[in-house]
PDB file of N, CA and C in Angstrom:
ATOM      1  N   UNK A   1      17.499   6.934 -10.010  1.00  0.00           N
ATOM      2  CA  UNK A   1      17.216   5.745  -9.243  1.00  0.00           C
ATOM      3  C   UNK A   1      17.122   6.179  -7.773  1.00  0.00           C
ATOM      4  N   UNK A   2      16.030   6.150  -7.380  1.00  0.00           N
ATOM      5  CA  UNK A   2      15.980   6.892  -5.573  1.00  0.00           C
ATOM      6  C   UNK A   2      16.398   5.975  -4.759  1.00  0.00           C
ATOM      7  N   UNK A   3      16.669   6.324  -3.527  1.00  0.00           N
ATOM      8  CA  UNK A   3      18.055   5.638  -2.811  1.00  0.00           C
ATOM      9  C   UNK A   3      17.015   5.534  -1.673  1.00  0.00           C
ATOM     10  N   UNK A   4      17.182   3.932  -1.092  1.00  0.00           N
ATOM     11  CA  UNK A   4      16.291   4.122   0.102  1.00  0.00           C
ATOM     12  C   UNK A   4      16.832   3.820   1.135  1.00  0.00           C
ATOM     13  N   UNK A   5      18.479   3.801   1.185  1.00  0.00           N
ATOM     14  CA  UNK A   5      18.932   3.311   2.762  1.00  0.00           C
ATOM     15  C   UNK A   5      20.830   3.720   1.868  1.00  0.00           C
ATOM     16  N   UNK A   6      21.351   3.883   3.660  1.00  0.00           N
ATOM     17  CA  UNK A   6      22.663   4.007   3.474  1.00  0.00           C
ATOM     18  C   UNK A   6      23.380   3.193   4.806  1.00  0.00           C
ATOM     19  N   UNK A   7      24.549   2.415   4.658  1.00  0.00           N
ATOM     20  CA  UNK A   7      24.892   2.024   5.986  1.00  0.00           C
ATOM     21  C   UNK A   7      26.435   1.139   5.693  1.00  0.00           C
ATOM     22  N   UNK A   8      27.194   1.438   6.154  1.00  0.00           N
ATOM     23  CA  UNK A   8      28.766   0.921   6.327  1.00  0.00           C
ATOM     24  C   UNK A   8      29.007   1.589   4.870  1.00  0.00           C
ATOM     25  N   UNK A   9      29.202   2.180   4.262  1.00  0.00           N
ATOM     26  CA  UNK A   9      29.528   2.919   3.026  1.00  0.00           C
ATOM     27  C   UNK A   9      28.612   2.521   1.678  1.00  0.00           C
ATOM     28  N   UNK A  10      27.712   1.296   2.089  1.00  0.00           N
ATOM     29  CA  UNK A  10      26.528   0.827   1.246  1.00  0.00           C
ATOM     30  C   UNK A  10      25.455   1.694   0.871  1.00  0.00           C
ATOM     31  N   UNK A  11      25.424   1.808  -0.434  1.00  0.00           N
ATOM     32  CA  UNK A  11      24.086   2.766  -1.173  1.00  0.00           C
ATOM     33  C   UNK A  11      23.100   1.867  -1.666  1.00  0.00           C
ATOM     34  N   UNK A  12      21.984   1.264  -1.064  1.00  0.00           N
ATOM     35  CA  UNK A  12      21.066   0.845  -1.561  1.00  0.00           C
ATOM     36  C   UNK A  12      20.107   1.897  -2.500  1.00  0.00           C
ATOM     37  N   UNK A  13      20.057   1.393  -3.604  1.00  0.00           N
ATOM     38  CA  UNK A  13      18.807   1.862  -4.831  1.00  0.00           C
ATOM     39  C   UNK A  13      17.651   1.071  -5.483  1.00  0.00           C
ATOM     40  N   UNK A  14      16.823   1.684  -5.759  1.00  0.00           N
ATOM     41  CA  UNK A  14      16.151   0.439  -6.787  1.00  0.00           C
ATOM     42  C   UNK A  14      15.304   1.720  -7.678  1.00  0.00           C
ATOM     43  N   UNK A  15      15.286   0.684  -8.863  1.00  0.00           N
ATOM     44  CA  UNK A  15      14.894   1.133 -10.116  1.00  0.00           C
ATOM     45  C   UNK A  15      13.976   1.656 -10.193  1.00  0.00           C
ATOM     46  N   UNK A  16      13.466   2.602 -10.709  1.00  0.00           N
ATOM     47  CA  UNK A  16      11.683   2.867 -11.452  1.00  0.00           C
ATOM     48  C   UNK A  16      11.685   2.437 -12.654  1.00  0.00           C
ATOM     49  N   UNK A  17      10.291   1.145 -12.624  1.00  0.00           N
ATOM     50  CA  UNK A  17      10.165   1.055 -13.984  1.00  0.00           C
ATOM     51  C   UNK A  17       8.220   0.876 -13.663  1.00  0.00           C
ATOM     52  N   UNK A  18       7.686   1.886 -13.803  1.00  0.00           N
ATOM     53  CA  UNK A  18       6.679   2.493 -13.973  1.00  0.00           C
ATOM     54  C   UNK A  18       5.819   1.215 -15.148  1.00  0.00           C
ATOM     55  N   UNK A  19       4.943   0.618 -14.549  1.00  0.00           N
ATOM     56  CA  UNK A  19       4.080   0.112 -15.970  1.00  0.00           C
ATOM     57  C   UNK A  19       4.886  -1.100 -17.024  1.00  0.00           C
ATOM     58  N   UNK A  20       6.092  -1.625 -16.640  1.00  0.00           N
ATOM     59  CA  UNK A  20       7.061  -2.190 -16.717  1.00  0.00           C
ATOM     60  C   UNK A  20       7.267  -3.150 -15.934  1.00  0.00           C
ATOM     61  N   UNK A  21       6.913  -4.226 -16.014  1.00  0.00           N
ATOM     62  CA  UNK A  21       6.636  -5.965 -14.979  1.00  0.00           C
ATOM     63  C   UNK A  21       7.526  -7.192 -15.526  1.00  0.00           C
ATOM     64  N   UNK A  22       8.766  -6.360 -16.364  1.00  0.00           N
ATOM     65  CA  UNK A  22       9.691  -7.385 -17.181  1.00  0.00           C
ATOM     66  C   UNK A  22      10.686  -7.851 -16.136  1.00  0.00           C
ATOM     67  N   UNK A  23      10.804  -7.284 -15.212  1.00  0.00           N
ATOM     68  CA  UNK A  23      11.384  -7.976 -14.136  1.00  0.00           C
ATOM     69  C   UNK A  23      11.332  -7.958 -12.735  1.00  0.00           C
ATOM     70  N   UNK A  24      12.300  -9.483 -12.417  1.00  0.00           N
ATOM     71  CA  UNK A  24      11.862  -9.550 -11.014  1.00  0.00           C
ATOM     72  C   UNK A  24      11.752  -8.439  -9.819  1.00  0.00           C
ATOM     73  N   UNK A  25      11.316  -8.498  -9.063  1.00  0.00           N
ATOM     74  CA  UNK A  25      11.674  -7.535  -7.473  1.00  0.00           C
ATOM     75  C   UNK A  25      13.236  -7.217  -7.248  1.00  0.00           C
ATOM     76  N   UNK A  26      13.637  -6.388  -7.708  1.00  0.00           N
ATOM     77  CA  UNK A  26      15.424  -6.375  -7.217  1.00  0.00           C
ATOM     78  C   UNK A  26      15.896  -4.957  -6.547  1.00  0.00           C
ATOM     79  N   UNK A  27      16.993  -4.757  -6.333  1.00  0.00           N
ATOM     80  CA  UNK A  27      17.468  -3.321  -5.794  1.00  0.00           C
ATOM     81  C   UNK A  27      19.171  -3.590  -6.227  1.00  0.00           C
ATOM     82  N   UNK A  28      19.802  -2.319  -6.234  1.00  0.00           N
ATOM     83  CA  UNK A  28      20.991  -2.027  -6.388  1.00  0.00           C
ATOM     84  C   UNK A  28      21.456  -2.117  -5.234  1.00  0.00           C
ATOM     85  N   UNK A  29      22.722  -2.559  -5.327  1.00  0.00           N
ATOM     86  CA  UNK A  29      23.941  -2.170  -3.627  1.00  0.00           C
ATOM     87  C   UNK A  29      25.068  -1.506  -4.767  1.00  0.00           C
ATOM     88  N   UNK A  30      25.856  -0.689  -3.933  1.00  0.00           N
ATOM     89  CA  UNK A  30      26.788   0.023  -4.286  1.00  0.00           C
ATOM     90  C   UNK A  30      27.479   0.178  -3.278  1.00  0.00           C
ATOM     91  N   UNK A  31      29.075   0.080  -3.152  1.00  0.00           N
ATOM     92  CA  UNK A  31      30.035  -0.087  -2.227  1.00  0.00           C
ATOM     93  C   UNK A  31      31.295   0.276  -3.442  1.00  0.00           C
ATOM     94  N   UNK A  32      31.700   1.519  -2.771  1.00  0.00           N
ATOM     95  CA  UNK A  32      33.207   2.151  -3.891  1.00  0.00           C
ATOM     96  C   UNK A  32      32.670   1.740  -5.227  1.00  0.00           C
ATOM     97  N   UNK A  33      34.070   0.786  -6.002  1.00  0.00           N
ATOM     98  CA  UNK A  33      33.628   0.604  -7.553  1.00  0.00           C
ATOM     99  C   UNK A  33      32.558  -0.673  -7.503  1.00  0.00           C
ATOM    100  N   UNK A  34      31.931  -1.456  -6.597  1.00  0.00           N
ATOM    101  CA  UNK A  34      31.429  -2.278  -6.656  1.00  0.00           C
ATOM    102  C   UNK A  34      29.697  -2.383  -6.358  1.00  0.00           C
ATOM    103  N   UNK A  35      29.343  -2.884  -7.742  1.00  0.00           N
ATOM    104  CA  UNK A  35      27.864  -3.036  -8.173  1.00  0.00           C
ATOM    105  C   UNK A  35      27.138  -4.046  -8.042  1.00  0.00           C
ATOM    106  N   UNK A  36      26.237  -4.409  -7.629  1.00  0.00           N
ATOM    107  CA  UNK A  36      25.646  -5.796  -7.353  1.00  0.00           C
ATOM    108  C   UNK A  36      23.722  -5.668  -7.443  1.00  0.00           C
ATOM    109  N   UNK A  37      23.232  -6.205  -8.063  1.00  0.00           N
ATOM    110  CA  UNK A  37      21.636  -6.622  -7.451  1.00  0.00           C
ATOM    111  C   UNK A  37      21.336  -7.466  -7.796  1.00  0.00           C
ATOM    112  N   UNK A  38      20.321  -7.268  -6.356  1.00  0.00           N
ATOM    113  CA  UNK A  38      20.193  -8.207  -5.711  1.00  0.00           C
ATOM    114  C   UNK A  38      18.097  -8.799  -5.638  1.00  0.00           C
ATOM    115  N   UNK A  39      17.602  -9.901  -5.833  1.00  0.00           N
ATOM    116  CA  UNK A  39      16.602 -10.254  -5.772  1.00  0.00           C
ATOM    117  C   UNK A  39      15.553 -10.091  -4.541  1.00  0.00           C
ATOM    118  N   UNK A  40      14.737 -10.091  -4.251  1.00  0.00           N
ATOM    119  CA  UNK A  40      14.190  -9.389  -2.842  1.00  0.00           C
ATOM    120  C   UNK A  40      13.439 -10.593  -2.542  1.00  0.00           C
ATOM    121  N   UNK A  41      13.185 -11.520  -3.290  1.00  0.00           N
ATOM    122  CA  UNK A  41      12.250 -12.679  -2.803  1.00  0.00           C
ATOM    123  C   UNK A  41      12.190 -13.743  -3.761  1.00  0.00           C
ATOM    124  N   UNK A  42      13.395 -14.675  -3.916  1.00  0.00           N
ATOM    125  CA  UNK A  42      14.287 -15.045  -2.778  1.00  0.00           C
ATOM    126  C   UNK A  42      15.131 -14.373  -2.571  1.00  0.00           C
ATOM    127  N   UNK A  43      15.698 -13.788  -1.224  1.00  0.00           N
ATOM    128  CA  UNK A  43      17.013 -13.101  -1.219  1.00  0.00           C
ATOM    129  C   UNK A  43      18.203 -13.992  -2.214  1.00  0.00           C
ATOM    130  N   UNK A  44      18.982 -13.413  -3.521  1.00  0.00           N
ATOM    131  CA  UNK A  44      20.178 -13.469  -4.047  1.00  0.00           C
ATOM    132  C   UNK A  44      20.704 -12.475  -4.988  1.00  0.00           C
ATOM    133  N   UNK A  45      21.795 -13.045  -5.215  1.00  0.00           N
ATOM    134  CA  UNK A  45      22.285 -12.148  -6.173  1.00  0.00           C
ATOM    135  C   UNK A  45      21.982 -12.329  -7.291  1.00  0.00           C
ATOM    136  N   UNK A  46      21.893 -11.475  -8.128  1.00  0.00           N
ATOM    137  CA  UNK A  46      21.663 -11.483  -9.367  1.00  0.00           C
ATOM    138  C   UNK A  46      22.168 -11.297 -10.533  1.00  0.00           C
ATOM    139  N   UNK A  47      23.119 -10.180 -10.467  1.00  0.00           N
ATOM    140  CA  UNK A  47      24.151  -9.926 -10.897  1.00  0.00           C
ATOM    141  C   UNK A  47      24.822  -8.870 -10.152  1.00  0.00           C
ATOM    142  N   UNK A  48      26.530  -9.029 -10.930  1.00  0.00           N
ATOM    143  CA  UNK A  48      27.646  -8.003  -9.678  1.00  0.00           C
ATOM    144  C   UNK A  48      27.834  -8.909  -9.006  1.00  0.00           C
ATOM    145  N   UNK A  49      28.652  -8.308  -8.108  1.00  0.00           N
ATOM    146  CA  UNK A  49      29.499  -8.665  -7.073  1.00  0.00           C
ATOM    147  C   UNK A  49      30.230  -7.460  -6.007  1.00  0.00           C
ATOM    148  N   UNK A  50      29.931  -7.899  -4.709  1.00  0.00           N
ATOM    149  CA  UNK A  50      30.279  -7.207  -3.861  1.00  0.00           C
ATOM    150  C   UNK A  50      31.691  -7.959  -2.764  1.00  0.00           C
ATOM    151  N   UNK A  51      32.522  -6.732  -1.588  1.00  0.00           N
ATOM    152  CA  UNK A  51      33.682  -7.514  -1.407  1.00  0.00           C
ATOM    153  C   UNK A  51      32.312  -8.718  -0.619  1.00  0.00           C
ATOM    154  N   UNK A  52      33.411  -9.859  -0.004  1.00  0.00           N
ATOM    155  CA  UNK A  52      32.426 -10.807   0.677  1.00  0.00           C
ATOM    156  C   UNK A  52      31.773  -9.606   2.196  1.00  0.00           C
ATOM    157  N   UNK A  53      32.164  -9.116   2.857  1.00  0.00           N
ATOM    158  CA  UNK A  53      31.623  -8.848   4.039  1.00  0.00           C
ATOM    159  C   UNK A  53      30.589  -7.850   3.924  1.00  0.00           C
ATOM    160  N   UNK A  54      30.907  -7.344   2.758  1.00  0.00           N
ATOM    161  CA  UNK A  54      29.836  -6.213   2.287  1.00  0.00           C
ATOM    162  C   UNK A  54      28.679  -7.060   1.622  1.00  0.00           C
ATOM    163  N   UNK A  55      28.685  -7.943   0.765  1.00  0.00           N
ATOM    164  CA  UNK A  55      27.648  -9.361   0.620  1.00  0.00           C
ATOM    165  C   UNK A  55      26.717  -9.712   1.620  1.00  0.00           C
ATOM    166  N   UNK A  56      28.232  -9.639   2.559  1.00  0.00           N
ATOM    167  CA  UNK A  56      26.798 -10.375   3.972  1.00  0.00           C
ATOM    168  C   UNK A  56      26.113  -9.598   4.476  1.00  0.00           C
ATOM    169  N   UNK A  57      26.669  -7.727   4.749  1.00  0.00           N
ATOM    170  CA  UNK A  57      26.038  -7.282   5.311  1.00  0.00           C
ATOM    171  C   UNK A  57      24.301  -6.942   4.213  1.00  0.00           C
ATOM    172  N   UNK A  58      24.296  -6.660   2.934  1.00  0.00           N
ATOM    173  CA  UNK A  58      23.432  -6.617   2.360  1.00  0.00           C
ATOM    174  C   UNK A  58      22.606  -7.779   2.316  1.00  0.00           C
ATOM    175  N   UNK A  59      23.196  -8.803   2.060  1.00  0.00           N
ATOM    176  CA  UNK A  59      21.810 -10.194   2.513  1.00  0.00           C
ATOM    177  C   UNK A  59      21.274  -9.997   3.881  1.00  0.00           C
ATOM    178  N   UNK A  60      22.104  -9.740   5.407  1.00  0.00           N
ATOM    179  CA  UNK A  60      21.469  -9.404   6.352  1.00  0.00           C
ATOM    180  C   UNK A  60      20.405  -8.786   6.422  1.00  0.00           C
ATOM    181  N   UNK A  61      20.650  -7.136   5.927  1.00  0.00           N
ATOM    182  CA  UNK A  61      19.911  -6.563   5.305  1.00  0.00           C
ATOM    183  C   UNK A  61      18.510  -7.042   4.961  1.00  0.00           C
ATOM    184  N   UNK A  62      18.673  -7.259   3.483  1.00  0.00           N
ATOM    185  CA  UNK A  62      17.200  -7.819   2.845  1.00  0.00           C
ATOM    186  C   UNK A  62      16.940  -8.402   4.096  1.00  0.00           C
ATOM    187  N   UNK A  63      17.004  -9.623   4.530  1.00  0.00           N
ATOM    188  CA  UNK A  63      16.287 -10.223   4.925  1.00  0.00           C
ATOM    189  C   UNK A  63      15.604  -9.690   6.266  1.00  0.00           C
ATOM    190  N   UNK A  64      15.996  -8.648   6.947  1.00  0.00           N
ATOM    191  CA  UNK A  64      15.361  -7.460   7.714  1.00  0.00           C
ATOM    192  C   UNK A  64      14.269  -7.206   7.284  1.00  0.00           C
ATOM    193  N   UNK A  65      14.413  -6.635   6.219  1.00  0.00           N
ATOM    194  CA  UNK A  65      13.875  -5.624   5.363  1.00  0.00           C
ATOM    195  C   UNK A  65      12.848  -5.671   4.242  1.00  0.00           C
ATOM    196  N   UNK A  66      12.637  -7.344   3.901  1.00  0.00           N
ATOM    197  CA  UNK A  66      12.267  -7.953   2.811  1.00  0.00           C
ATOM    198  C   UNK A  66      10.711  -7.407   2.900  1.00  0.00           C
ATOM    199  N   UNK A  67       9.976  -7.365   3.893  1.00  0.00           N
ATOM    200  CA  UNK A  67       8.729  -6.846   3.272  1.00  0.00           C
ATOM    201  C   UNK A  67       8.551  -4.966   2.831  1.00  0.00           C
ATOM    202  N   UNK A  68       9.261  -4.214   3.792  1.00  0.00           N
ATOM    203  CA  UNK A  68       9.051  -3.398   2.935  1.00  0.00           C
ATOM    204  C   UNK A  68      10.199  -2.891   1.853  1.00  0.00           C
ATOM    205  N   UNK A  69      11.122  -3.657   1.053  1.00  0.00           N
ATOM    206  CA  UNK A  69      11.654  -3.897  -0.469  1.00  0.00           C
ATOM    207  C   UNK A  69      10.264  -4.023  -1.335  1.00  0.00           C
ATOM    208  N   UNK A  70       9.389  -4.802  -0.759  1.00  0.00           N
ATOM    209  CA  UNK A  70       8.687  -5.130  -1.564  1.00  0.00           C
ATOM    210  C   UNK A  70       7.681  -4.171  -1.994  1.00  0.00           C
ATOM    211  N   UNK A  71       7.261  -3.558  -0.583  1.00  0.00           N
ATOM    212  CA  UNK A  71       6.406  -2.609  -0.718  1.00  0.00           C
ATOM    213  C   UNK A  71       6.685  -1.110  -1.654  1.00  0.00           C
ATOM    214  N   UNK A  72       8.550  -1.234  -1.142  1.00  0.00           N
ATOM    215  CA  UNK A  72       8.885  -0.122  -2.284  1.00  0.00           C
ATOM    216  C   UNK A  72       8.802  -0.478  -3.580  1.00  0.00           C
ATOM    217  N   UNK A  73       9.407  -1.899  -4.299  1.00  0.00           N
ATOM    218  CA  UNK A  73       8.690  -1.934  -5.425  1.00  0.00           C
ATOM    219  C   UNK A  73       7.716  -1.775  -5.764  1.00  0.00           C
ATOM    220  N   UNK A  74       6.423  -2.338  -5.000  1.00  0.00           N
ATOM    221  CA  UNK A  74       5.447  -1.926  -5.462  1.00  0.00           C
ATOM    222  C   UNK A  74       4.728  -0.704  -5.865  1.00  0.00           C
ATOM    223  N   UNK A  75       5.273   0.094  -4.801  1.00  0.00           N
ATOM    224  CA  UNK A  75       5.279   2.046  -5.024  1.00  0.00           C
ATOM    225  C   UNK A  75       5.641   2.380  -6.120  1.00  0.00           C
ATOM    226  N   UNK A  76       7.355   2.311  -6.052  1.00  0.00           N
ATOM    227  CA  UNK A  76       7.556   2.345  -7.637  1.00  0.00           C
ATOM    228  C   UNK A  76       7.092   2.631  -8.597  1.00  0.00           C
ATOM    229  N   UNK A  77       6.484   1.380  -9.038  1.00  0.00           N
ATOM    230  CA  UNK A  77       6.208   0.400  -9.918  1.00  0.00           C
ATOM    231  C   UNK A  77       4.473   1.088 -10.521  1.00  0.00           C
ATOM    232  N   UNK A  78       4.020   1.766  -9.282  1.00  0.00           N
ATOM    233  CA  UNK A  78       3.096   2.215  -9.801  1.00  0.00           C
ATOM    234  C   UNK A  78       2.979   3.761  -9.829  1.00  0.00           C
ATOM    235  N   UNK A  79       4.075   4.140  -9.593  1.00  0.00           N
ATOM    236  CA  UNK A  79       4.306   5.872  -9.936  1.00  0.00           C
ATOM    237  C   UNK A  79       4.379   6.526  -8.312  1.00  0.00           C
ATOM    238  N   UNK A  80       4.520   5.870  -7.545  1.00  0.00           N
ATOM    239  CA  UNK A  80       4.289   6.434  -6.246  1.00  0.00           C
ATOM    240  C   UNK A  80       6.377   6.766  -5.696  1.00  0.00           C
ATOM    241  N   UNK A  81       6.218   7.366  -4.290  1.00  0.00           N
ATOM    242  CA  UNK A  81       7.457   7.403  -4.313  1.00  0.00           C
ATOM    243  C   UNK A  81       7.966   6.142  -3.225  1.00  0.00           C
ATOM    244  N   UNK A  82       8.982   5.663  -2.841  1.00  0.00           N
ATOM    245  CA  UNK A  82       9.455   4.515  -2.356  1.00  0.00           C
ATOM    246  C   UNK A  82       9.812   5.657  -0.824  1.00  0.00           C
ATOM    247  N   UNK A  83       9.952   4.519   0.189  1.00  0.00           N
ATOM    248  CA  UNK A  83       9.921   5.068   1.442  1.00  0.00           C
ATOM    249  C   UNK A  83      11.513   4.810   2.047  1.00  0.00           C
ATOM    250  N   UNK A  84      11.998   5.442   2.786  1.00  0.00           N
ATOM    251  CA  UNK A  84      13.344   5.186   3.396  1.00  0.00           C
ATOM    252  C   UNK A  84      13.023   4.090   4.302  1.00  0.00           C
ATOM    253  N   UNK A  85      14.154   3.271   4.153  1.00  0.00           N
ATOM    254  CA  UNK A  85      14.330   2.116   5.045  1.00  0.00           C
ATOM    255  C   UNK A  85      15.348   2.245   5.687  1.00  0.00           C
ATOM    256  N   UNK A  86      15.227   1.481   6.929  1.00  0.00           N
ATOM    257  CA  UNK A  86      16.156   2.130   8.239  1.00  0.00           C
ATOM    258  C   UNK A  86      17.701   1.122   7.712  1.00  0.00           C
ATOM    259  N   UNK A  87      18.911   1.228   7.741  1.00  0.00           N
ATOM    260  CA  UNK A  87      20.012   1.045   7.774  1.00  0.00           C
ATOM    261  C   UNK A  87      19.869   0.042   9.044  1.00  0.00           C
ATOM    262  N   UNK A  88      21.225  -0.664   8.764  1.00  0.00           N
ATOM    263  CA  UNK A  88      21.656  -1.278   9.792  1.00  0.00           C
ATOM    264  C   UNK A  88      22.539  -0.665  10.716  1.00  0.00           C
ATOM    265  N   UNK A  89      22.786  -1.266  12.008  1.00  0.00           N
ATOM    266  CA  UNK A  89      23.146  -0.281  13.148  1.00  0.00           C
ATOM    267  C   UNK A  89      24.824  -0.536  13.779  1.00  0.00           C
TER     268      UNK A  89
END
């Protein structure tokens, strides 16, 4: 799963699923033992759970970030590679 951002101990990922349109736009957050993804348009959760402040900082996030999430899915999605997205500061 290639990793396109890191920031306050947060590992953002998102999936390859190549040729595969069974689901929505989403990405992984990862914080210690805690797993969460998250929808890219509308920003939510989807499943998981993160602590709350780590929540907010990842919705902040997306919503930065929301067009190119999308664009990395779309890369993805069609065999290409996904681009690093800048962290929060």
């Amino acid at each position: 799963m290639p990793e396109l951002c890191r920031f306050f101990g947060i590992i953002i990922r998102m999936f390859v699923e190549v040729q595969a349109s069974h689901h929505t736009p989403h990405f992984h957050a990862y914080y210690q033992e805690h797993v969460a993804v998250y929808g890219i348009e509308p920003v939510e959760l989807l499943a998981g759970s993160l602590p709350k402040r780590q929540q907010r900082l990842v919705e902040a996030w997306t919503e930065l970030h929301q067009a190119e999430l999308v664009t990395d899915w779309n890369r993805l999605q069609t065999g290409h590679k996904a681009f690093p997205i800048a962290p929060l500061a």
